[in-house]
PDB file of N, CA and C in Angstrom:
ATOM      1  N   UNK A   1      74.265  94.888  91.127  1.00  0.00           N
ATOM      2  CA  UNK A   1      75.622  95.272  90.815  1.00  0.00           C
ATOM      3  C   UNK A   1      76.243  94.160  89.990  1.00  0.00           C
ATOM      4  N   UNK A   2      76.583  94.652  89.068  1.00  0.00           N
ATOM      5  CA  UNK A   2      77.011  93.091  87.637  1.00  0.00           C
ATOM      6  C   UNK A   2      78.953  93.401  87.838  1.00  0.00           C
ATOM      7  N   UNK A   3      79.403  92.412  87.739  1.00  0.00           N
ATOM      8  CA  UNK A   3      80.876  92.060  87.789  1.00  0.00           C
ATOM      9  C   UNK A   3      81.746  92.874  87.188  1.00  0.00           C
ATOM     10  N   UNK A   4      81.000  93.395  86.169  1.00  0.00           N
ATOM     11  CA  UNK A   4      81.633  94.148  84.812  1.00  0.00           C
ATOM     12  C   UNK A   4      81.666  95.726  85.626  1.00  0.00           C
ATOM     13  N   UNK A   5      80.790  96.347  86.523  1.00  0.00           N
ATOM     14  CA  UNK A   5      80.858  97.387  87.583  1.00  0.00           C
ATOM     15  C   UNK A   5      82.120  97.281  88.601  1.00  0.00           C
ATOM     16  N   UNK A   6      82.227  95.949  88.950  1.00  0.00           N
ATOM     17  CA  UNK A   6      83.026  96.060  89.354  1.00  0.00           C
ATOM     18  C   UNK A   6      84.755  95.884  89.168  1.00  0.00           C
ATOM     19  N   UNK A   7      84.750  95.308  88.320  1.00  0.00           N
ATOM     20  CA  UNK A   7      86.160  95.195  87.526  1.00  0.00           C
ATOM     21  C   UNK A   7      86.397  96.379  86.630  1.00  0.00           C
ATOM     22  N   UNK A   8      85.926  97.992  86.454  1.00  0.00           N
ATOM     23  CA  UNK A   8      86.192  98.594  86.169  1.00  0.00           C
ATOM     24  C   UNK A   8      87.566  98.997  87.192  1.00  0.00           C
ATOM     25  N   UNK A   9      87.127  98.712  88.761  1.00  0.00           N
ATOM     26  CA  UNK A   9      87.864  99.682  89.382  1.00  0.00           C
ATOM     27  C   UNK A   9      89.737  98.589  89.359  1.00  0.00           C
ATOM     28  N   UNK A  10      89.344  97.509  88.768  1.00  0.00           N
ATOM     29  CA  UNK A  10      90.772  96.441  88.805  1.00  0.00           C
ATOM     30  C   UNK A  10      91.684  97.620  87.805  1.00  0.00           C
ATOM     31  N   UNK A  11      91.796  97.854  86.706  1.00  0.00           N
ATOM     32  CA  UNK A  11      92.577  98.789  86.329  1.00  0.00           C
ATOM     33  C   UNK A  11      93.308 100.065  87.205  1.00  0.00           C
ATOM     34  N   UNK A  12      92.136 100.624  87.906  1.00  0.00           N
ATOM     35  CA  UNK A  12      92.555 101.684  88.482  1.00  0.00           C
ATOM     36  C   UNK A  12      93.465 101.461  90.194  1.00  0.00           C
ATOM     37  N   UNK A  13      92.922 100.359  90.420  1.00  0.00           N
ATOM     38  CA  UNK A  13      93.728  99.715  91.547  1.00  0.00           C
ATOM     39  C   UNK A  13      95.089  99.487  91.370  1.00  0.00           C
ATOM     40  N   UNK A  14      95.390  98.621  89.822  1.00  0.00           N
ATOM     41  CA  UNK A  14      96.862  98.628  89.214  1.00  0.00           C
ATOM     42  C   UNK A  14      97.498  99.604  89.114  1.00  0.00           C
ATOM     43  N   UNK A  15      96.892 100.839  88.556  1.00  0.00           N
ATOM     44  CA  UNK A  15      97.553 101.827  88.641  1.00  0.00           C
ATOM     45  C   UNK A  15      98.073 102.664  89.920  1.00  0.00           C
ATOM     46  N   UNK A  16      96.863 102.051  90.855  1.00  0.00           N
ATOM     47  CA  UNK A  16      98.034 102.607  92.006  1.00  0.00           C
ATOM     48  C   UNK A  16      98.933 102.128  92.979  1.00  0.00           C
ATOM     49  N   UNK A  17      98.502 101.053  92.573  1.00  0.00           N
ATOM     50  CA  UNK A  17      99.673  99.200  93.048  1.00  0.00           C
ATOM     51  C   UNK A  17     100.765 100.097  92.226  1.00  0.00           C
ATOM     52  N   UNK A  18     101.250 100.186  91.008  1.00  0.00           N
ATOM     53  CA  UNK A  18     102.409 100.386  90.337  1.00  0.00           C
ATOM     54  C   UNK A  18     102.797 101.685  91.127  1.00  0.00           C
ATOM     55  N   UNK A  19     101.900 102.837  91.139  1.00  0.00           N
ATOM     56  CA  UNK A  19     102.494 104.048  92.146  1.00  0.00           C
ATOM     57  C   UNK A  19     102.896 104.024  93.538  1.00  0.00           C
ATOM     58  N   UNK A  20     102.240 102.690  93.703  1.00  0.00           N
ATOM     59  CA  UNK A  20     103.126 102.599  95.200  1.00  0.00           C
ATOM     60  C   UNK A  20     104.668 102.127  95.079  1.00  0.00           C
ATOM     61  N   UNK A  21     104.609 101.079  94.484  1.00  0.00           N
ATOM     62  CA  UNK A  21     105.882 100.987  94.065  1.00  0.00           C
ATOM     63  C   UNK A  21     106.696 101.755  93.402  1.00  0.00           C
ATOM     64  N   UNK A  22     107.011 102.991  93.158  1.00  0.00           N
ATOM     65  CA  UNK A  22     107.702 103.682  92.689  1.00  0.00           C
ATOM     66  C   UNK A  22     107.925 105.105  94.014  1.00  0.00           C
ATOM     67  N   UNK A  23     106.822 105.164  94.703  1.00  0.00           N
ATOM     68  CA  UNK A  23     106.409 106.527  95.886  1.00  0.00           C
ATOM     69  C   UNK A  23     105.550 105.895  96.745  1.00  0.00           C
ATOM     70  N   UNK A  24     106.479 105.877  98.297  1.00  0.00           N
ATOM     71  CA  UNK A  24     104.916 105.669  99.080  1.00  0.00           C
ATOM     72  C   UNK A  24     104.250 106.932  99.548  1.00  0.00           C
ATOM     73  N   UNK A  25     103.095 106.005  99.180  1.00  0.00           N
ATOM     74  CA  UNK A  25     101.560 106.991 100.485  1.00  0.00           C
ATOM     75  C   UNK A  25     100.885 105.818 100.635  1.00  0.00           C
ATOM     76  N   UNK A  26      99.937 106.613 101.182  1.00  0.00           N
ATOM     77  CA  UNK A  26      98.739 106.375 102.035  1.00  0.00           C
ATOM     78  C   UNK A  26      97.360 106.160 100.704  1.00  0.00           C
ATOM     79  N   UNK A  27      97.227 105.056 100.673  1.00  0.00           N
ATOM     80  CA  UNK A  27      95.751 104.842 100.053  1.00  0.00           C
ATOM     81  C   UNK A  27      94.422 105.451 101.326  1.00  0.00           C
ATOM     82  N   UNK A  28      93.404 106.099  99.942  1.00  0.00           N
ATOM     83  CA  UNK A  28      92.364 106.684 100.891  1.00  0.00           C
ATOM     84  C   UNK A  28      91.052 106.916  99.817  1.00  0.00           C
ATOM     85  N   UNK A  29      90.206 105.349  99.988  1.00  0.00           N
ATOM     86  CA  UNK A  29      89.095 105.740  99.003  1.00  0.00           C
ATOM     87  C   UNK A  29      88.089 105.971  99.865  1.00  0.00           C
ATOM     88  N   UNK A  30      87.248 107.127  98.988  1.00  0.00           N
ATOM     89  CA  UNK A  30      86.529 108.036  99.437  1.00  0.00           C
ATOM     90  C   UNK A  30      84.972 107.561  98.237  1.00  0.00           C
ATOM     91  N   UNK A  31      83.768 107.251  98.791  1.00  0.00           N
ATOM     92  CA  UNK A  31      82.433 107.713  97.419  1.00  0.00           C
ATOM     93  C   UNK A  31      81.719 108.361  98.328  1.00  0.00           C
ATOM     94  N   UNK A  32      81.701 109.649  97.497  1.00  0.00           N
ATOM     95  CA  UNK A  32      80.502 110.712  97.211  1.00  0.00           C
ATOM     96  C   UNK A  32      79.602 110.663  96.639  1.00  0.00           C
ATOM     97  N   UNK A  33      78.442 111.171  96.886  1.00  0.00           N
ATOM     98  CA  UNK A  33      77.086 111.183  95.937  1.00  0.00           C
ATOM     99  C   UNK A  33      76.323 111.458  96.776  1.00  0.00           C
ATOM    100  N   UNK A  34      75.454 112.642  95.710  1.00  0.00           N
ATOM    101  CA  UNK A  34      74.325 113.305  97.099  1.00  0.00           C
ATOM    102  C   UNK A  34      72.660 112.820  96.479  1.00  0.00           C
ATOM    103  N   UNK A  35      72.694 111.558  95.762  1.00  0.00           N
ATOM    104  CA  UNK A  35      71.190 110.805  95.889  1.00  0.00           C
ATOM    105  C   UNK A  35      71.455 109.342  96.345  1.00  0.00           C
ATOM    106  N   UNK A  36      70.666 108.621  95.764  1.00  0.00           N
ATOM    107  CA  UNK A  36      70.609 107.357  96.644  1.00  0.00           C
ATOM    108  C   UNK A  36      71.646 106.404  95.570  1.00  0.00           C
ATOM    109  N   UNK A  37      72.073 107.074  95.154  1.00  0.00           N
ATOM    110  CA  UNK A  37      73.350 105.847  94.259  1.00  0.00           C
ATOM    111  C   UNK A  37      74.600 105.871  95.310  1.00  0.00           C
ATOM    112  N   UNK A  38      74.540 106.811  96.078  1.00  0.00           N
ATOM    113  CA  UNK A  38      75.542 106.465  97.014  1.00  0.00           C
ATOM    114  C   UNK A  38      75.916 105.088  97.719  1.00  0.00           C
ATOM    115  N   UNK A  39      74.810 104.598  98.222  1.00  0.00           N
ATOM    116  CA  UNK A  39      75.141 102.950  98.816  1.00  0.00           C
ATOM    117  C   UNK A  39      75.056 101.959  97.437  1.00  0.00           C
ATOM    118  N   UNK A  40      74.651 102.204  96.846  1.00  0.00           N
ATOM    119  CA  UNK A  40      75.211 101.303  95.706  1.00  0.00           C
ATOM    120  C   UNK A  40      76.482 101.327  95.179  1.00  0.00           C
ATOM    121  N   UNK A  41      77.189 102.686  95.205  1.00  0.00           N
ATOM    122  CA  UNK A  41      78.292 102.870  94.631  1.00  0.00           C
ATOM    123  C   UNK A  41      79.414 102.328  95.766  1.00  0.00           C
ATOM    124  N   UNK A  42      79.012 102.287  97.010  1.00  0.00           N
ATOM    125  CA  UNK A  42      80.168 102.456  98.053  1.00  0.00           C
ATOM    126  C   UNK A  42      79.921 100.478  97.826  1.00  0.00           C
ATOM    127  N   UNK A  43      78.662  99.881  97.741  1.00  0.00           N
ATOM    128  CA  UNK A  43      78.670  98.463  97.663  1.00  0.00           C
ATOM    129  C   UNK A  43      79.362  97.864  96.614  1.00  0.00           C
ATOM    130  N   UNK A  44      79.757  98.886  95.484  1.00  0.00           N
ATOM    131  CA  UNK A  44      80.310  98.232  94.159  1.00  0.00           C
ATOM    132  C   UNK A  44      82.101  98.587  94.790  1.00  0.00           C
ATOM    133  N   UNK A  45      82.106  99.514  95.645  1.00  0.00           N
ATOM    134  CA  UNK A  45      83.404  99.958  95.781  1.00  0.00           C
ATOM    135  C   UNK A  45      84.345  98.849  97.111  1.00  0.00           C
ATOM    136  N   UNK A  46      83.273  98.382  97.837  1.00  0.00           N
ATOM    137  CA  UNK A  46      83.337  97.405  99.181  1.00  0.00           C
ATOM    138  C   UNK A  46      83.744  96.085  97.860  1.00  0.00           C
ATOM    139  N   UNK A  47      83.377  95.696  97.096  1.00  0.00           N
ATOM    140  CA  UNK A  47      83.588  94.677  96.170  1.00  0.00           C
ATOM    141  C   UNK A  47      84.978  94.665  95.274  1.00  0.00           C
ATOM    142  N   UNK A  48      84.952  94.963  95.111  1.00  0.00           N
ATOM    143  CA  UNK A  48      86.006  95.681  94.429  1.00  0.00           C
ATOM    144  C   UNK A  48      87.441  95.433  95.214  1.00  0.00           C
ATOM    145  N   UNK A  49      87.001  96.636  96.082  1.00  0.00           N
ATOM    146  CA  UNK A  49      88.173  96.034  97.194  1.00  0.00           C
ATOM    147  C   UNK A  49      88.386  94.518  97.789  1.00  0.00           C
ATOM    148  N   UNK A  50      87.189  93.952  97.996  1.00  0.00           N
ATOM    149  CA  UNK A  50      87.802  92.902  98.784  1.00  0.00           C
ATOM    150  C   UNK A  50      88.417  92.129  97.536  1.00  0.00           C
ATOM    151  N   UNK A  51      87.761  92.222  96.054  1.00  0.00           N
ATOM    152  CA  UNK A  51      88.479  91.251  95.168  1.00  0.00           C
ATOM    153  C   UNK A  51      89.839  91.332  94.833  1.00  0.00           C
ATOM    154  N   UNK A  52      90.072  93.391  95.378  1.00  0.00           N
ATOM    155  CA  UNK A  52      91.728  93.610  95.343  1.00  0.00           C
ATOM    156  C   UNK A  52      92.608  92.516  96.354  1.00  0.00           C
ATOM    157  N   UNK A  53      92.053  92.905  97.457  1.00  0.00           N
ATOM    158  CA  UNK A  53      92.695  92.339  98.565  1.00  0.00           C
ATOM    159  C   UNK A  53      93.159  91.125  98.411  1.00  0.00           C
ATOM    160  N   UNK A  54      92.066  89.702  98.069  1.00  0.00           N
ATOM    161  CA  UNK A  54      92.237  88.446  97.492  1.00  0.00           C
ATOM    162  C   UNK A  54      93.614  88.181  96.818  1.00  0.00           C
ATOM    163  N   UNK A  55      93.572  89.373  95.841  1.00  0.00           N
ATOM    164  CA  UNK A  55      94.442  89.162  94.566  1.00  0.00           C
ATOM    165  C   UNK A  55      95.898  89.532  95.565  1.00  0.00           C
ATOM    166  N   UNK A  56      95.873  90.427  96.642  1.00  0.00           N
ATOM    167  CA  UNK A  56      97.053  91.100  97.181  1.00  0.00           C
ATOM    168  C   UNK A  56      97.768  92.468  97.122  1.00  0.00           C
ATOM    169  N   UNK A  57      97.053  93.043  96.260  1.00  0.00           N
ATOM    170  CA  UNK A  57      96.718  94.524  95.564  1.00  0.00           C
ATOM    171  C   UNK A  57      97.457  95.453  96.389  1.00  0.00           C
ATOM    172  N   UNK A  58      96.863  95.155  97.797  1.00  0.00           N
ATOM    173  CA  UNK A  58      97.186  96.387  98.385  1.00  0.00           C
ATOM    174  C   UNK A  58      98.203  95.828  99.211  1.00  0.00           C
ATOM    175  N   UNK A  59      98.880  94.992  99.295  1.00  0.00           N
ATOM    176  CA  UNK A  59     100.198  94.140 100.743  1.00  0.00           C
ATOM    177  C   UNK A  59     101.083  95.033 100.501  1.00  0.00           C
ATOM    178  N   UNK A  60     101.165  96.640  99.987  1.00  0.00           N
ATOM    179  CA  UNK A  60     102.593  97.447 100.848  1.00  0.00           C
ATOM    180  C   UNK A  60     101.561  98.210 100.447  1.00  0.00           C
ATOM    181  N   UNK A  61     100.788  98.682 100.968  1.00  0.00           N
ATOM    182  CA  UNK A  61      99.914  99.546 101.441  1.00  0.00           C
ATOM    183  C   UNK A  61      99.833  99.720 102.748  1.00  0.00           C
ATOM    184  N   UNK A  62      99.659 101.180 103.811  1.00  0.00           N
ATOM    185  CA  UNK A  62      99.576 100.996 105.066  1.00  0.00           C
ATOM    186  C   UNK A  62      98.371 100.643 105.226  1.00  0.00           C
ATOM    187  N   UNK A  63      98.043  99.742 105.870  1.00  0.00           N
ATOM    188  CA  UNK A  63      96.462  99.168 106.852  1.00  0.00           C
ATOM    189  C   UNK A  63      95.705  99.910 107.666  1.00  0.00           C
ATOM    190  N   UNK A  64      95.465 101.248 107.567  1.00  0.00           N
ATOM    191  CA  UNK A  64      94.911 101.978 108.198  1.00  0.00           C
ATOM    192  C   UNK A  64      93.088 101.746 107.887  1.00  0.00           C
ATOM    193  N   UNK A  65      92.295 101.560 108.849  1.00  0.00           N
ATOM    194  CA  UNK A  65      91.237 101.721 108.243  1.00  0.00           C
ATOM    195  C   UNK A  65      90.475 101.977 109.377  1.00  0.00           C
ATOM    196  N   UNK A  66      88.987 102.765 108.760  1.00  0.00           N
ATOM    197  CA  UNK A  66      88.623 103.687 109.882  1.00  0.00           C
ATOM    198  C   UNK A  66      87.304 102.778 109.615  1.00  0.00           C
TER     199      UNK A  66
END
């Protein structure tokens, strides 16, 4: 998994950092996939997130996690 996989999802995180601030909800990421790219994708998506988190991305987000 190369860095550049994962900093795709930094854009799309902003975009919903800015939608929270304007409307709350509930963040709820979800990966699908019915071959074996699934655990790769959910490992690029586990990355991702924690580099959100670091940054603070999600601090008025509710903390729900299952």
């Amino acid at each position: 998994m190369s860095q550049n996989e994962v900093s795709l999802y930094h854009r799309q995180f902003e975009v919903l950092r800015k939608a929270q601030g304007a409307r709350d909800f509930q963040l709820v990421l979800c990966v699908g996939a019915w071959d074996d790219m699934g655990e790769c994708l959910m490992e690029i998506l586990e990355q991702a997130v924690a580099e959100e988190e670091e940054k603070g991305t999600f601090d008025n987000f509710p903390q729900n996690r299952l």
